[in-house]
PDB file of N, CA and C in Angstrom:
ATOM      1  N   UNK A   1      20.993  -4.703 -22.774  1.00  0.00           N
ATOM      2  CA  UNK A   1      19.570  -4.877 -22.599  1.00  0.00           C
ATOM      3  C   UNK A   1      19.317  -5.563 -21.259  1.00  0.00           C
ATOM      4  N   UNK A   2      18.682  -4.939 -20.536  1.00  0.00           N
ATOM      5  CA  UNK A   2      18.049  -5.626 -19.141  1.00  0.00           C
ATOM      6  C   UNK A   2      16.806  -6.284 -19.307  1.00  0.00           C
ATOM      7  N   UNK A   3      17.095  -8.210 -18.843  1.00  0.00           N
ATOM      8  CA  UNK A   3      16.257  -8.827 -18.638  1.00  0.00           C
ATOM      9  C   UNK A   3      15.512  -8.702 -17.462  1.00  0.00           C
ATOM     10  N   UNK A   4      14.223  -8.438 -17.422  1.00  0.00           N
ATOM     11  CA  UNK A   4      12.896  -8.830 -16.728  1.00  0.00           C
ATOM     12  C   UNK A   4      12.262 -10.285 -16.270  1.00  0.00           C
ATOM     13  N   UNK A   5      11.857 -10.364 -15.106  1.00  0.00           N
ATOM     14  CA  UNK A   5      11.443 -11.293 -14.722  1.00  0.00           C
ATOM     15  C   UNK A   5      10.369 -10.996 -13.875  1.00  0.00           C
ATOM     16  N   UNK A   6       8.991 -11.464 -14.407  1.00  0.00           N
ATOM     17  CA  UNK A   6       7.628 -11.167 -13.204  1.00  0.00           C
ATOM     18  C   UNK A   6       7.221 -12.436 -13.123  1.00  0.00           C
ATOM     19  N   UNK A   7       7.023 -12.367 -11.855  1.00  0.00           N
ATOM     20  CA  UNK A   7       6.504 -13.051 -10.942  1.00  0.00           C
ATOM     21  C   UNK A   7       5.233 -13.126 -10.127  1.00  0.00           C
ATOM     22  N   UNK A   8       4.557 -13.928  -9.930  1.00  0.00           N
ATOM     23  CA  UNK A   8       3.062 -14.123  -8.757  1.00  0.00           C
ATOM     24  C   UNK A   8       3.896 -14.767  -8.004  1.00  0.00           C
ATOM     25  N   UNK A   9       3.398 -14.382  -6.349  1.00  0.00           N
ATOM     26  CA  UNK A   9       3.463 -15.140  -4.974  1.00  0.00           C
ATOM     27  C   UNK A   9       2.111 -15.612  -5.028  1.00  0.00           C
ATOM     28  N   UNK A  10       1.937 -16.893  -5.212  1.00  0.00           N
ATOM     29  CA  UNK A  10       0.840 -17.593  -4.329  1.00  0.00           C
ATOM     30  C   UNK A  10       0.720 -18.608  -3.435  1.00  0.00           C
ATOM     31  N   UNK A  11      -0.989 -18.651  -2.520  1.00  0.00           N
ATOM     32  CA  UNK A  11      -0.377 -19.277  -1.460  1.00  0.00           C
ATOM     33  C   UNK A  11      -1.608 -18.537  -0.760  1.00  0.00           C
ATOM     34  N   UNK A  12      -1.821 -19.642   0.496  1.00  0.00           N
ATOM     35  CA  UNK A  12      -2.753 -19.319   1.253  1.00  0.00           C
ATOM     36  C   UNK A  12      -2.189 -18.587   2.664  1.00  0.00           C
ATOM     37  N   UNK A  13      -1.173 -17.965   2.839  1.00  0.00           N
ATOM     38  CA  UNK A  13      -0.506 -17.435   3.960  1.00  0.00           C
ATOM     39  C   UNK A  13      -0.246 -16.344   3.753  1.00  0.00           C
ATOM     40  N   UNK A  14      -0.836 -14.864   3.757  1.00  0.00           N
ATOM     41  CA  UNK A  14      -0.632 -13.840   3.279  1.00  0.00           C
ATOM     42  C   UNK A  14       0.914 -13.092   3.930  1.00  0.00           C
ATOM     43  N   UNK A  15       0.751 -13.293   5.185  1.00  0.00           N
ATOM     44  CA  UNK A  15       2.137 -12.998   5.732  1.00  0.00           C
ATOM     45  C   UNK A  15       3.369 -13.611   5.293  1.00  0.00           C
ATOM     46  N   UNK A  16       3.327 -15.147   4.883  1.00  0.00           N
ATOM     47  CA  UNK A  16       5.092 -15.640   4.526  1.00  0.00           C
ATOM     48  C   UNK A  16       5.033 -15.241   3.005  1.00  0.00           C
ATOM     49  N   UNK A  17       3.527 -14.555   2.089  1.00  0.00           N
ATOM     50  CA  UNK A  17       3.757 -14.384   0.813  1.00  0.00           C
ATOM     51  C   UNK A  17       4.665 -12.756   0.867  1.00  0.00           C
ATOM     52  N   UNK A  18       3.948 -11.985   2.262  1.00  0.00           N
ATOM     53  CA  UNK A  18       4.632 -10.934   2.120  1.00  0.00           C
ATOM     54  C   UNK A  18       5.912 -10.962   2.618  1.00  0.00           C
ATOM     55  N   UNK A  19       6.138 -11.670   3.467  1.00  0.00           N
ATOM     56  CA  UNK A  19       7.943 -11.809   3.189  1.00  0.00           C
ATOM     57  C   UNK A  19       9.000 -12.123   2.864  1.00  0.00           C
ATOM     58  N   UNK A  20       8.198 -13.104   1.638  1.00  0.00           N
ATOM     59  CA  UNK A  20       9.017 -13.801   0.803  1.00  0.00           C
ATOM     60  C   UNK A  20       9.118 -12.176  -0.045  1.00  0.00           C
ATOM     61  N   UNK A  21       8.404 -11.558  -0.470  1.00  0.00           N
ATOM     62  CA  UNK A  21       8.347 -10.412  -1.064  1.00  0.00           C
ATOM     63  C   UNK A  21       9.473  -9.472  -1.019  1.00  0.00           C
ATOM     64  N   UNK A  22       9.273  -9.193   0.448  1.00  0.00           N
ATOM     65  CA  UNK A  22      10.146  -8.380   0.749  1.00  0.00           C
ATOM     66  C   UNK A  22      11.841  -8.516   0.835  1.00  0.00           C
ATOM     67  N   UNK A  23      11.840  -9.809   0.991  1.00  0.00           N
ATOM     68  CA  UNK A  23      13.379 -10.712   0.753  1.00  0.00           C
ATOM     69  C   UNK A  23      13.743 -10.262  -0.802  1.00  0.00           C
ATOM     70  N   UNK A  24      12.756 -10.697  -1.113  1.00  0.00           N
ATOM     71  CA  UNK A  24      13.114 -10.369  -2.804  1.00  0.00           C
ATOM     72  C   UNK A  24      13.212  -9.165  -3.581  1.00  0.00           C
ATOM     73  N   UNK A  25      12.242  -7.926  -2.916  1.00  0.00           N
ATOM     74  CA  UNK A  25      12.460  -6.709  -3.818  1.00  0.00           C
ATOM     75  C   UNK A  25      12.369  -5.513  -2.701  1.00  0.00           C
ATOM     76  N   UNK A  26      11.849  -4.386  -3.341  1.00  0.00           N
ATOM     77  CA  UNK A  26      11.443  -3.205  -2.441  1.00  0.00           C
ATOM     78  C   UNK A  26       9.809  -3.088  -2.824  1.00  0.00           C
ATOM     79  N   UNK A  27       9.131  -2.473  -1.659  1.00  0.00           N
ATOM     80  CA  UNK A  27       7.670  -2.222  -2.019  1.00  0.00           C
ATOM     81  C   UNK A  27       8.019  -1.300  -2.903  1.00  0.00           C
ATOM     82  N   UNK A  28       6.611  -1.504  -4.010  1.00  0.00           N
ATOM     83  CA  UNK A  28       6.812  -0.216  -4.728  1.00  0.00           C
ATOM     84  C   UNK A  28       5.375   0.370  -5.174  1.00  0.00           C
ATOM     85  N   UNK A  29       4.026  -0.189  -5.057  1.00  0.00           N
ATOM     86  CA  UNK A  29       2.740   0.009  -4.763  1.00  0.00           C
ATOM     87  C   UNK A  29       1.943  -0.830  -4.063  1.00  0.00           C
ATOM     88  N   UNK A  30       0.679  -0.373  -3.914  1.00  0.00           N
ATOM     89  CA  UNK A  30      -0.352  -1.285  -3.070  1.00  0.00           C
ATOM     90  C   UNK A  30      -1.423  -0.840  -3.384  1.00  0.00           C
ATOM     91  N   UNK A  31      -2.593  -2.125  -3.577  1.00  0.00           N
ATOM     92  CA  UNK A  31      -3.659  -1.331  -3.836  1.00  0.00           C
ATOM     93  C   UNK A  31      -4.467  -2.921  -3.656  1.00  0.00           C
ATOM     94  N   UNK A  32      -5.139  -3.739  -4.604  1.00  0.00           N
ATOM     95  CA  UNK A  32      -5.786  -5.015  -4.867  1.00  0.00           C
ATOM     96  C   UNK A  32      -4.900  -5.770  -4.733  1.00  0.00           C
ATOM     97  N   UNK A  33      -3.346  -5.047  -5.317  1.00  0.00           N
ATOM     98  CA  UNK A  33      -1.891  -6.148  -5.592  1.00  0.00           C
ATOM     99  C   UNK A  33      -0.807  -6.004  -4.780  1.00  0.00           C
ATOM    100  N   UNK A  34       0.056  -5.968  -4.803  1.00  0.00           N
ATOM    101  CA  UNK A  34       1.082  -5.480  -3.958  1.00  0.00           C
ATOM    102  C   UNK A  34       2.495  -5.833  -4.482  1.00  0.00           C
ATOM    103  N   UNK A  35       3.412  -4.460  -5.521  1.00  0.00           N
ATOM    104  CA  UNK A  35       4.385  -4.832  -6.384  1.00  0.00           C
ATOM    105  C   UNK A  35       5.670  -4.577  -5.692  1.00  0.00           C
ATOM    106  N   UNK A  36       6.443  -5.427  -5.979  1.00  0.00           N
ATOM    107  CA  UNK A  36       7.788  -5.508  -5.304  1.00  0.00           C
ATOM    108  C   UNK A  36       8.688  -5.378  -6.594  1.00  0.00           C
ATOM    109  N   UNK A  37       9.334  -4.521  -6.263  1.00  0.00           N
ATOM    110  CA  UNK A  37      11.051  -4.476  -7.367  1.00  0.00           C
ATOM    111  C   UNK A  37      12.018  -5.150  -7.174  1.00  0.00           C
ATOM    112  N   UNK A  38      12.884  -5.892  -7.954  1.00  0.00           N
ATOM    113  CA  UNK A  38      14.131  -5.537  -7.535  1.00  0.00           C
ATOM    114  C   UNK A  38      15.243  -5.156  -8.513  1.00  0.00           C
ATOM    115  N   UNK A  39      15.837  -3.946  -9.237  1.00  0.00           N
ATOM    116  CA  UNK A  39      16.862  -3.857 -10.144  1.00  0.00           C
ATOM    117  C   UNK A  39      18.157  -3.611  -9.982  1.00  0.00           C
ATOM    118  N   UNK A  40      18.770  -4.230 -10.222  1.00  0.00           N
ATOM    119  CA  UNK A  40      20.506  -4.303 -10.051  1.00  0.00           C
ATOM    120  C   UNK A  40      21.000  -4.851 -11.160  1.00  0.00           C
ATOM    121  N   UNK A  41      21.747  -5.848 -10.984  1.00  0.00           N
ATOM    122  CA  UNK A  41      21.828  -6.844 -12.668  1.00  0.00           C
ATOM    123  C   UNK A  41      20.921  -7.489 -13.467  1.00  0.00           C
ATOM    124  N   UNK A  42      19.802  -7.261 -12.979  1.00  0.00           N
ATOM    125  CA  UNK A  42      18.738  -7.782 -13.702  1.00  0.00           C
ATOM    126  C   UNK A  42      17.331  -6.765 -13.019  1.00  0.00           C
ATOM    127  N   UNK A  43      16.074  -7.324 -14.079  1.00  0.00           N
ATOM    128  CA  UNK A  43      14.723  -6.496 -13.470  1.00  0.00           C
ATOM    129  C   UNK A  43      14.060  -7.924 -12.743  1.00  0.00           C
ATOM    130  N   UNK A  44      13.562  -7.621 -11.584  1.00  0.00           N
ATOM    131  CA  UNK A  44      12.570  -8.189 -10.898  1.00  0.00           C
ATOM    132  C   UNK A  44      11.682  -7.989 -10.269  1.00  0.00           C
ATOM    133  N   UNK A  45      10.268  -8.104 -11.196  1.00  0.00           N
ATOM    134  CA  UNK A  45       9.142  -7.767 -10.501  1.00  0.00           C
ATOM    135  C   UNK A  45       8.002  -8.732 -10.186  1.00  0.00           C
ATOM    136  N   UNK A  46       7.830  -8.596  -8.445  1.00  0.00           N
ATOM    137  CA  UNK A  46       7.434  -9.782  -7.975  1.00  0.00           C
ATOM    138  C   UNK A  46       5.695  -8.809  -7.263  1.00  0.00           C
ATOM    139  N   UNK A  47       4.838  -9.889  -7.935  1.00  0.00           N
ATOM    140  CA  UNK A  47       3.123  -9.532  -8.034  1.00  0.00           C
ATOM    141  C   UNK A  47       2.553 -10.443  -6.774  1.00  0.00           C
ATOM    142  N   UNK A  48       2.242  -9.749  -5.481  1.00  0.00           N
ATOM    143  CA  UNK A  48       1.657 -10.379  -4.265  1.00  0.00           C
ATOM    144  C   UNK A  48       0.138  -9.628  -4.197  1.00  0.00           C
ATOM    145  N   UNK A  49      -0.969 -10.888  -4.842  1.00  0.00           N
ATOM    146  CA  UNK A  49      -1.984 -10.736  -4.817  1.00  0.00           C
ATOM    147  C   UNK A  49      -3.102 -10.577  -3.522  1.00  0.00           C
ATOM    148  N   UNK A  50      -3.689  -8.963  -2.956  1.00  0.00           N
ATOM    149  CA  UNK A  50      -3.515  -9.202  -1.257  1.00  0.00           C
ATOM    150  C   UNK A  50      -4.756 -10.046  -1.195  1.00  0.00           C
ATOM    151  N   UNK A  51      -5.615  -9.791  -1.751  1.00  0.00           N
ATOM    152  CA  UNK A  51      -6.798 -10.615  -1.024  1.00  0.00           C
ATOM    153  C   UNK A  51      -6.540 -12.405  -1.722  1.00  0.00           C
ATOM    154  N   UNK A  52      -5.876 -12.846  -2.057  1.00  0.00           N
ATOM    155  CA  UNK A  52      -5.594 -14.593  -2.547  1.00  0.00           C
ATOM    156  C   UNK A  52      -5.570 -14.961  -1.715  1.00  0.00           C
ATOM    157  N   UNK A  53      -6.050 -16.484  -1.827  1.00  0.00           N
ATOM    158  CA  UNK A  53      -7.676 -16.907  -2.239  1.00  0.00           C
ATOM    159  C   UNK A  53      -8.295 -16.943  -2.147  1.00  0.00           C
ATOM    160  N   UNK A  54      -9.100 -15.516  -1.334  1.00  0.00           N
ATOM    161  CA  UNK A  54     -10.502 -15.255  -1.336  1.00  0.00           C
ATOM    162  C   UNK A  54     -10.620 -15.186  -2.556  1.00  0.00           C
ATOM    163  N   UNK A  55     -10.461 -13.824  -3.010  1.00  0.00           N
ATOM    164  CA  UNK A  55     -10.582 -13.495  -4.653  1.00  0.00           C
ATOM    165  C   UNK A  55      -9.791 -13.560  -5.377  1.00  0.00           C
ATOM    166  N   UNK A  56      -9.603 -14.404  -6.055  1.00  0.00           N
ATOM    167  CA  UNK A  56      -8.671 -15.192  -7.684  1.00  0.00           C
ATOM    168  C   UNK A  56      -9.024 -13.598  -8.144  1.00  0.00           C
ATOM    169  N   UNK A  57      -9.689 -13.353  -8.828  1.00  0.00           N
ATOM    170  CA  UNK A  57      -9.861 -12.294  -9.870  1.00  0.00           C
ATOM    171  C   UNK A  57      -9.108 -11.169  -9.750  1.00  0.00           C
ATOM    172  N   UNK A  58      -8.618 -10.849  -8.677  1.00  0.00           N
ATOM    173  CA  UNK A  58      -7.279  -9.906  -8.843  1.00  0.00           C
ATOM    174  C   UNK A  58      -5.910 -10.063  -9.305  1.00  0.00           C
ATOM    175  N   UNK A  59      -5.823 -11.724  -9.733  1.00  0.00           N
ATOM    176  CA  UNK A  59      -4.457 -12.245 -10.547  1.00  0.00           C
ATOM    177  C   UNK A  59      -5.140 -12.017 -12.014  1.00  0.00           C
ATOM    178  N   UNK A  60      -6.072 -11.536 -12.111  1.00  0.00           N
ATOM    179  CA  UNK A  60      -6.599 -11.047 -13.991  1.00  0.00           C
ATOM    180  C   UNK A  60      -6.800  -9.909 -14.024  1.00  0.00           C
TER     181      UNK A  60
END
């Protein structure tokens, strides 16, 4: 059984949220959010909210 792990980047620096991102997974959509993978020995999916903190309401 493969464990999962999701994650939010937050943070008022949209650029070091996106490359902490990218350290961590592969892009894998974009839209309000921006989802990063990563699967190998485990699942990791890391949630970079683009417009934070203008608008909170895209982490709901």
């Amino acid at each position: 059984m493969t464990k999962t792990i999701c994650t939010y980047l937050l943070g008022s620096d949209p650029d070091l949220r996106e490359k902490l991102a990218k350290q961590l997974g592969k892009k894998a959509t974009s839209s309000d959010i921006c989802l990063y993978s990563y699967d190998k020995e485990f699942c990791l999916e890391v949630v970079d909210p683009l417009r934070y903190p203008d608008k909170p309401l895209v982490l709901f």
